[in-house]
PDB file of N, CA and C in Angstrom:
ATOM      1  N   UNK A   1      59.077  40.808  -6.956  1.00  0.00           N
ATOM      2  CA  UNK A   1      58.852  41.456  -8.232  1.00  0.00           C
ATOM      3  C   UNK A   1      59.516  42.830  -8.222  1.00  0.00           C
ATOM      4  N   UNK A   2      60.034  43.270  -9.804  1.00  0.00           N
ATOM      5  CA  UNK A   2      60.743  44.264  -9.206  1.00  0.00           C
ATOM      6  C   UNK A   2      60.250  45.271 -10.950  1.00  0.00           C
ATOM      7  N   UNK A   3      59.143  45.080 -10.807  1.00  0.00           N
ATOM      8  CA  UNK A   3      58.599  45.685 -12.211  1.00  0.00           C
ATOM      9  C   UNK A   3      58.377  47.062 -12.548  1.00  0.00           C
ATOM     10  N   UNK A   4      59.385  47.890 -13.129  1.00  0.00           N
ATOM     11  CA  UNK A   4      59.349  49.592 -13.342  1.00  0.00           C
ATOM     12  C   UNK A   4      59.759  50.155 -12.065  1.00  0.00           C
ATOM     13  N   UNK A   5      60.618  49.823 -11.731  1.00  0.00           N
ATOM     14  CA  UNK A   5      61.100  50.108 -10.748  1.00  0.00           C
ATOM     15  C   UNK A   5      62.926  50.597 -10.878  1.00  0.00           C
ATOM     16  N   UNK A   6      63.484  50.058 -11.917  1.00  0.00           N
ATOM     17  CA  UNK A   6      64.973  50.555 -12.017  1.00  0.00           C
ATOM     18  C   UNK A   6      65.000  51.642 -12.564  1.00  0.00           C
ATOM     19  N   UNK A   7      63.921  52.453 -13.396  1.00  0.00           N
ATOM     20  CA  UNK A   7      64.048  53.558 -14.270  1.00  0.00           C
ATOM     21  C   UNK A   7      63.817  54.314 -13.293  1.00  0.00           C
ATOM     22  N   UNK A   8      63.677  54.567 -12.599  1.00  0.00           N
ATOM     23  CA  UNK A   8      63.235  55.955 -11.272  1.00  0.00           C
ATOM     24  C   UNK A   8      64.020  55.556  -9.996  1.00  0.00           C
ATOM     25  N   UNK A   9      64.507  54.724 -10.058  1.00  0.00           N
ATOM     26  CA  UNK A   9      65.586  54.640  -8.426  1.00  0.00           C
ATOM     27  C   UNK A   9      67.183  55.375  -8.795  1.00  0.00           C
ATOM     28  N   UNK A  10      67.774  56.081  -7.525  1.00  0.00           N
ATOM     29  CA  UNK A  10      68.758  56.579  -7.846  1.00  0.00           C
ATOM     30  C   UNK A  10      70.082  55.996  -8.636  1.00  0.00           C
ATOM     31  N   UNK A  11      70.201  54.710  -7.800  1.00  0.00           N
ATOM     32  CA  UNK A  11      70.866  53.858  -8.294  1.00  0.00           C
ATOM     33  C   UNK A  11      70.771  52.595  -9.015  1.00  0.00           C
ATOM     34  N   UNK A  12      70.279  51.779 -10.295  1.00  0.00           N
ATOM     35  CA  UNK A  12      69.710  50.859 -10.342  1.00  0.00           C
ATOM     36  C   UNK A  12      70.842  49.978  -9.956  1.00  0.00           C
ATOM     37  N   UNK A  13      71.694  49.328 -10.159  1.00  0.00           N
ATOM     38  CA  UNK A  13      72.931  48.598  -9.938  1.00  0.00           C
ATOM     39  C   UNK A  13      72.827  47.956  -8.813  1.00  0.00           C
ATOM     40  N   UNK A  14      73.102  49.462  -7.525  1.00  0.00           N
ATOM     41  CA  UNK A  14      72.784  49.233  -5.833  1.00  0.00           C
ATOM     42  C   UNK A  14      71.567  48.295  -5.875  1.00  0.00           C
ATOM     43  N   UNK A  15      70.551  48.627  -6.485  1.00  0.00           N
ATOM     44  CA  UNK A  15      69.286  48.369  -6.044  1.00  0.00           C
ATOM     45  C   UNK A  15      69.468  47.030  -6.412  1.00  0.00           C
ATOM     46  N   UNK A  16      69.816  46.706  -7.762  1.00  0.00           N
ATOM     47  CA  UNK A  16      69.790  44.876  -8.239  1.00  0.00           C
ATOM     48  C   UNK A  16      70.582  44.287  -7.254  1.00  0.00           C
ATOM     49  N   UNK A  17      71.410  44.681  -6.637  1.00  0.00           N
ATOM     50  CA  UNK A  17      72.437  44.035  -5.874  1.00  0.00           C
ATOM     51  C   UNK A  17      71.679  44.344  -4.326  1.00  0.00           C
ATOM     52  N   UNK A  18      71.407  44.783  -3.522  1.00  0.00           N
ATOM     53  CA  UNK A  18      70.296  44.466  -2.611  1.00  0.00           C
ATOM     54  C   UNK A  18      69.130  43.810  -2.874  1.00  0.00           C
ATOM     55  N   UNK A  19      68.308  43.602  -4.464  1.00  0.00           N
ATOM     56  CA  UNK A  19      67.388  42.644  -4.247  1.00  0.00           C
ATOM     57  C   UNK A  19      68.227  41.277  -3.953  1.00  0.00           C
ATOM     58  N   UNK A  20      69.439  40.645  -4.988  1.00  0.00           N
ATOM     59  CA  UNK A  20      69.700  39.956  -4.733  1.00  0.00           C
ATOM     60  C   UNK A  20      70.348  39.429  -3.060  1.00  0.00           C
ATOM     61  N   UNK A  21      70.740  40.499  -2.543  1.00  0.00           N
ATOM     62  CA  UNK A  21      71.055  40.267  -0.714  1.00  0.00           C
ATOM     63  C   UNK A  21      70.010  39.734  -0.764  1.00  0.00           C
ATOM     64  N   UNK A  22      68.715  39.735  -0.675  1.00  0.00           N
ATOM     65  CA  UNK A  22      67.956  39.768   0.191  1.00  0.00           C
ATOM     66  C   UNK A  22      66.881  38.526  -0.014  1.00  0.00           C
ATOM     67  N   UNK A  23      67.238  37.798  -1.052  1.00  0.00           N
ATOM     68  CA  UNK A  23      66.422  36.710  -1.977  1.00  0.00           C
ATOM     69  C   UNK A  23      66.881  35.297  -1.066  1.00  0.00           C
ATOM     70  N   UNK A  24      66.418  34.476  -0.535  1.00  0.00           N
ATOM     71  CA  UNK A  24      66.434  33.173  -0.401  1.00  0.00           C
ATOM     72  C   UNK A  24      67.328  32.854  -1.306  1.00  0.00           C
ATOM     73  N   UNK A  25      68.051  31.263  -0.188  1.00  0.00           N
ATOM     74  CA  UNK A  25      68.627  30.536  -1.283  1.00  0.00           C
ATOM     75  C   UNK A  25      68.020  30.191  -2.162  1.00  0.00           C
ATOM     76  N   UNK A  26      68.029  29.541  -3.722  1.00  0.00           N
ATOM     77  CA  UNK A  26      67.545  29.479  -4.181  1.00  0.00           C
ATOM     78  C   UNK A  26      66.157  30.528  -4.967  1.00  0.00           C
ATOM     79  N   UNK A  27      65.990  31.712  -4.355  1.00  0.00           N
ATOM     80  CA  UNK A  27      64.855  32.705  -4.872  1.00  0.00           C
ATOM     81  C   UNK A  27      64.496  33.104  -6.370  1.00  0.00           C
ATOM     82  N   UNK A  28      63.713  33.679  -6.448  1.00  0.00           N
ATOM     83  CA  UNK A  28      63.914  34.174  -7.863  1.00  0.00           C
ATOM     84  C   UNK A  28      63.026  35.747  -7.691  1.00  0.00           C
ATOM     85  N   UNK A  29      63.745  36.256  -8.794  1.00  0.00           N
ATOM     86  CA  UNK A  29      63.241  37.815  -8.666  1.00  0.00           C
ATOM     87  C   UNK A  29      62.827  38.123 -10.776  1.00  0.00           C
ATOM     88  N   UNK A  30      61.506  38.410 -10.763  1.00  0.00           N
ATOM     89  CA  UNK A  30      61.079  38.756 -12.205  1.00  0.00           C
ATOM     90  C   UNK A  30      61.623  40.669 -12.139  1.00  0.00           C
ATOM     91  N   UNK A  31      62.592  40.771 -12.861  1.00  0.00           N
ATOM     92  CA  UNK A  31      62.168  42.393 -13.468  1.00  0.00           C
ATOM     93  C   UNK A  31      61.822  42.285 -15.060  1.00  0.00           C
ATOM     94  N   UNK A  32      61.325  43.868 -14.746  1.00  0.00           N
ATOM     95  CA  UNK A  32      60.805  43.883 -16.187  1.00  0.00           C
ATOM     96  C   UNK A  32      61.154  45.499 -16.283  1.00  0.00           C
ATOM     97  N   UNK A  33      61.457  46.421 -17.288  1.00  0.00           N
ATOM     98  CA  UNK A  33      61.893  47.777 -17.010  1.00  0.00           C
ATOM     99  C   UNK A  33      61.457  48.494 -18.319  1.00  0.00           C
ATOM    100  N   UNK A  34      61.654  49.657 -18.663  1.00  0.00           N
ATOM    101  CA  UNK A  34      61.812  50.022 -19.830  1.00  0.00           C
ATOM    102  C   UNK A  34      62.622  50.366 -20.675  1.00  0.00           C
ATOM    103  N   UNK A  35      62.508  50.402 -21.919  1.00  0.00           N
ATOM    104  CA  UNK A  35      63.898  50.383 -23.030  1.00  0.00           C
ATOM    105  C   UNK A  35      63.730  51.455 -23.760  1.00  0.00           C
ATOM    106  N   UNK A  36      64.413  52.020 -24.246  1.00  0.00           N
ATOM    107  CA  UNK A  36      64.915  53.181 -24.831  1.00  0.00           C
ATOM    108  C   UNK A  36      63.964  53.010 -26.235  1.00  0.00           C
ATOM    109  N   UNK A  37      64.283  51.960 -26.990  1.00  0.00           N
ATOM    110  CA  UNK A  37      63.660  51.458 -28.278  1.00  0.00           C
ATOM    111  C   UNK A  37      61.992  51.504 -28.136  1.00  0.00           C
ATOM    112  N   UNK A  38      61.609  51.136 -27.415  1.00  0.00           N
ATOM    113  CA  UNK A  38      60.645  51.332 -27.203  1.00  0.00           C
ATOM    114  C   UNK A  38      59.566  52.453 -26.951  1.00  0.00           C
ATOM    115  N   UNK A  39      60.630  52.810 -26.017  1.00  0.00           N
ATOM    116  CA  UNK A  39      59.688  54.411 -25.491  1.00  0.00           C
ATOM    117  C   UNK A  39      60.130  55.183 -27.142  1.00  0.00           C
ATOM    118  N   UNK A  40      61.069  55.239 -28.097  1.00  0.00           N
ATOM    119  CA  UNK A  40      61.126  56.096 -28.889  1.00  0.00           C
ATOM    120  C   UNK A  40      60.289  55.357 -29.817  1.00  0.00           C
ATOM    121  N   UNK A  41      60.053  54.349 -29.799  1.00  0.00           N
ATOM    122  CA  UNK A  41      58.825  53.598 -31.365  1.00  0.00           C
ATOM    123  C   UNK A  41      57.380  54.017 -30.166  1.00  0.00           C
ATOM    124  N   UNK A  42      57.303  54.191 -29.523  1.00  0.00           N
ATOM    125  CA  UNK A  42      55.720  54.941 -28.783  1.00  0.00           C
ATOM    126  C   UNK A  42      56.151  56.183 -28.967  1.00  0.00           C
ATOM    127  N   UNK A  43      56.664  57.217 -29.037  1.00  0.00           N
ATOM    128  CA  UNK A  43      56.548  58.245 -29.466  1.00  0.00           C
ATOM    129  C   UNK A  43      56.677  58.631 -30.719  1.00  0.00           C
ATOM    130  N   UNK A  44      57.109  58.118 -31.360  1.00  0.00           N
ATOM    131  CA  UNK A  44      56.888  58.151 -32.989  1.00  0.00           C
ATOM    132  C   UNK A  44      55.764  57.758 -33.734  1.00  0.00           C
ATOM    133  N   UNK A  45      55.054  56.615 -33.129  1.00  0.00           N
ATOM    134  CA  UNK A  45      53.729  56.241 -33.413  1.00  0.00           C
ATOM    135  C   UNK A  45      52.700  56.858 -32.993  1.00  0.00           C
ATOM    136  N   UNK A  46      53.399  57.641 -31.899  1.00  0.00           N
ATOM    137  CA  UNK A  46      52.013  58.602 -31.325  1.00  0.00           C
ATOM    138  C   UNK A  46      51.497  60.187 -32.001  1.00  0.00           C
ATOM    139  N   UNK A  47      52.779  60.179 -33.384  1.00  0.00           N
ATOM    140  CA  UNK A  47      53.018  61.277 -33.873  1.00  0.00           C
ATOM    141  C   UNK A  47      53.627  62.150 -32.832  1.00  0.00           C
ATOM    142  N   UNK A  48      54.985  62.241 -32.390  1.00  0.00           N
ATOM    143  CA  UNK A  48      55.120  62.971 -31.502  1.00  0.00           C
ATOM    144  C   UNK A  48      56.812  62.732 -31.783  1.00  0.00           C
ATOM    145  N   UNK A  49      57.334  63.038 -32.928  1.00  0.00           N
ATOM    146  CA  UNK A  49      58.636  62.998 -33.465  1.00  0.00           C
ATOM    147  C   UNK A  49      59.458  63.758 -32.915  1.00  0.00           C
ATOM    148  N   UNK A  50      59.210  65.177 -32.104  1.00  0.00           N
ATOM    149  CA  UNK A  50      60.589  65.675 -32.106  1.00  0.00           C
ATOM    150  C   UNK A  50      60.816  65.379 -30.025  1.00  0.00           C
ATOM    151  N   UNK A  51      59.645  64.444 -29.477  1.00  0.00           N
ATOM    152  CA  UNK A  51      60.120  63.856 -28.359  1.00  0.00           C
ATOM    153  C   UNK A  51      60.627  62.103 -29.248  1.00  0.00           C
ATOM    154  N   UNK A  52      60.448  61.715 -29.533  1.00  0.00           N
ATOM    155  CA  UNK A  52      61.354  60.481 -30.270  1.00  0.00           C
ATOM    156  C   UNK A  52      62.524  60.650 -30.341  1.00  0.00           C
ATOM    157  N   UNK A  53      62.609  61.825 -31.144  1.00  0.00           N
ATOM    158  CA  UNK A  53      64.376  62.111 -31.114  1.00  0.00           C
ATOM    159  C   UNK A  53      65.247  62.030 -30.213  1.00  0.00           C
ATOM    160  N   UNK A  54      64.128  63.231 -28.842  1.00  0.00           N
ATOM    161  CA  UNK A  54      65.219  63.609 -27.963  1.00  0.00           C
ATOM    162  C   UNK A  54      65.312  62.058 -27.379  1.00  0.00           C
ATOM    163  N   UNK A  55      64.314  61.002 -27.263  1.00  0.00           N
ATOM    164  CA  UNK A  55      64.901  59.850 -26.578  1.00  0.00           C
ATOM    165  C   UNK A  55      65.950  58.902 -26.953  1.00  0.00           C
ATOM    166  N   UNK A  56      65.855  59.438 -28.639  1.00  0.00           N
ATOM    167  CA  UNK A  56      66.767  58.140 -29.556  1.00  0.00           C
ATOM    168  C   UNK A  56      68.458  58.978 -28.954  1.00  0.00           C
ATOM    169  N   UNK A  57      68.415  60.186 -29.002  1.00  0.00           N
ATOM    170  CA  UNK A  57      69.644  60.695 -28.270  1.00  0.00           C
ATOM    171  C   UNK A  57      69.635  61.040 -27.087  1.00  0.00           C
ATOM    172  N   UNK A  58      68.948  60.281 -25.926  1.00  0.00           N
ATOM    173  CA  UNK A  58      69.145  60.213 -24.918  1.00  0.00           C
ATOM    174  C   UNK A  58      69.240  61.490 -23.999  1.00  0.00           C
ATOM    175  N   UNK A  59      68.102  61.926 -24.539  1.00  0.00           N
ATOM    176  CA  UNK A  59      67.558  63.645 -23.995  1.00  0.00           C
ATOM    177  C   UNK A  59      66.294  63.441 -23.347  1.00  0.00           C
ATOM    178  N   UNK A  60      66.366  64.324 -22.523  1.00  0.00           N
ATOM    179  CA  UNK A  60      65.143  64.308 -21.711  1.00  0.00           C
ATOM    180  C   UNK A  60      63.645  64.880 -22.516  1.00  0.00           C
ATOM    181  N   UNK A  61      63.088  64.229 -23.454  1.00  0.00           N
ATOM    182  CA  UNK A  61      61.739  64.622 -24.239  1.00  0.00           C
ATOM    183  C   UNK A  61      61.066  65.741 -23.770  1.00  0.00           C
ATOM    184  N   UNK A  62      61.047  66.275 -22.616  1.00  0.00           N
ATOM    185  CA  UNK A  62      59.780  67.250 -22.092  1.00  0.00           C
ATOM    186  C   UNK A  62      60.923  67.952 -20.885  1.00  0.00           C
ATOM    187  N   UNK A  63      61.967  68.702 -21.289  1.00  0.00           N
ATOM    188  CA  UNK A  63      62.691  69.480 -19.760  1.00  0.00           C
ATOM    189  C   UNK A  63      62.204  69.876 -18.927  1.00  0.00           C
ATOM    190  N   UNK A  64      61.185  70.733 -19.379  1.00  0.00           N
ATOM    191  CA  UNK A  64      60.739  71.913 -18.294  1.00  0.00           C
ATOM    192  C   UNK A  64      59.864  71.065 -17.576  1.00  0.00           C
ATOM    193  N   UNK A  65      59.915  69.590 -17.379  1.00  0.00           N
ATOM    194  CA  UNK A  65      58.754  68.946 -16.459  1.00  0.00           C
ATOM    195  C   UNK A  65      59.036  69.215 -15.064  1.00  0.00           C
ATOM    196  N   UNK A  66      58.124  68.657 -14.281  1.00  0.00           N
ATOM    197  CA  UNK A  66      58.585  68.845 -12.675  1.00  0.00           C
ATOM    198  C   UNK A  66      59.074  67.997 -12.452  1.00  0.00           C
ATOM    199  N   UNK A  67      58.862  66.558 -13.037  1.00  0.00           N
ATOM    200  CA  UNK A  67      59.402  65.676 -12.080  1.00  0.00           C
ATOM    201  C   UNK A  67      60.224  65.325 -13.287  1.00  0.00           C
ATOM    202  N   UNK A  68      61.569  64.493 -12.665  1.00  0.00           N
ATOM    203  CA  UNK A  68      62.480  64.181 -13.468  1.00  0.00           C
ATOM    204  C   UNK A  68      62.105  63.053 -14.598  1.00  0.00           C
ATOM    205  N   UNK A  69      63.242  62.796 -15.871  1.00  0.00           N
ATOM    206  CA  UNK A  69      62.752  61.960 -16.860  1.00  0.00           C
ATOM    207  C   UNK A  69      62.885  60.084 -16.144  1.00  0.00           C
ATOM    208  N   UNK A  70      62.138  59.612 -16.768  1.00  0.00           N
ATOM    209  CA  UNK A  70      62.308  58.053 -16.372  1.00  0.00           C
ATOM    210  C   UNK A  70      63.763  57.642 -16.993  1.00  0.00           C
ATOM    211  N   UNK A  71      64.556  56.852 -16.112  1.00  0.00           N
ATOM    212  CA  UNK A  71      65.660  56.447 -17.179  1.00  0.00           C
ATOM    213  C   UNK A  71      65.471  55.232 -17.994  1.00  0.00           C
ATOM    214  N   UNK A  72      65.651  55.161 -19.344  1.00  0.00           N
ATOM    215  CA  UNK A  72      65.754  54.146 -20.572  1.00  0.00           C
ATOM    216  C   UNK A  72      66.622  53.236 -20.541  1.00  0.00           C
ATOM    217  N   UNK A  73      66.749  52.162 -20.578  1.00  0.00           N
ATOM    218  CA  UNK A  73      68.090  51.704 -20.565  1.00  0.00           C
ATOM    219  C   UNK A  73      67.847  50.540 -21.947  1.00  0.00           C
ATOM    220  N   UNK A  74      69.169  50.398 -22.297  1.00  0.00           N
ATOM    221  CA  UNK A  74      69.785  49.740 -24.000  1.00  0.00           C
ATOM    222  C   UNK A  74      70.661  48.410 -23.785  1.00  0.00           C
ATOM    223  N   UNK A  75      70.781  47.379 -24.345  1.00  0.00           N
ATOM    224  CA  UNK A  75      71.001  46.409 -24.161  1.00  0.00           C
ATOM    225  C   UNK A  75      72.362  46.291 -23.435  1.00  0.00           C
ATOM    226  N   UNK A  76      73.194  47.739 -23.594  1.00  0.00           N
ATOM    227  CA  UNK A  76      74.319  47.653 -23.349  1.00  0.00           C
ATOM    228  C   UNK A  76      74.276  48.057 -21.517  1.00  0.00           C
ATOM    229  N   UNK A  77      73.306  48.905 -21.166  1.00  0.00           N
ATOM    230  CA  UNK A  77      73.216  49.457 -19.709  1.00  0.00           C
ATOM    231  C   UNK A  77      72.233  48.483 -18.872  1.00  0.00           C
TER     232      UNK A  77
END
């Protein structure tokens, strides 16, 4: 299982490509991740519009956090 796990690894790419090293013939691997569309329709519904924005343009919603933003990814990434 590889669930919420590509938005916070350095590399997701590397990482899909070592789960697959590492899978049995035949294996199977479920991910599941988060999407950009999404996290900005939960912040808009949460009343919380001007972090919506920064996600619909691919800004970090909250800068001054400590820990870095989760990455979003779009049908195209």
């Amino acid at each position: 299982m590889c669930h919420y796990v590509l938005e916070v690894v350095d590399d997701p790419a590397a990482t899909l490509r070592e789960i697959a090293r590492t899978l049995r013939p035949g294996g199977q691997v479920s991910v599941a991740t988060v999407n950009r569309a999404g996290a900005v329709l939960s912040r808009a519904v949460a009343g919380h519009p001007v972090e919506a924005l920064a996600l619909l343009e691919d800004r970090d919603p909250a800068p001054g956090r400590a820990k870095p933003a989760r990455r979003r990814f779009t049908p195209r990434t």
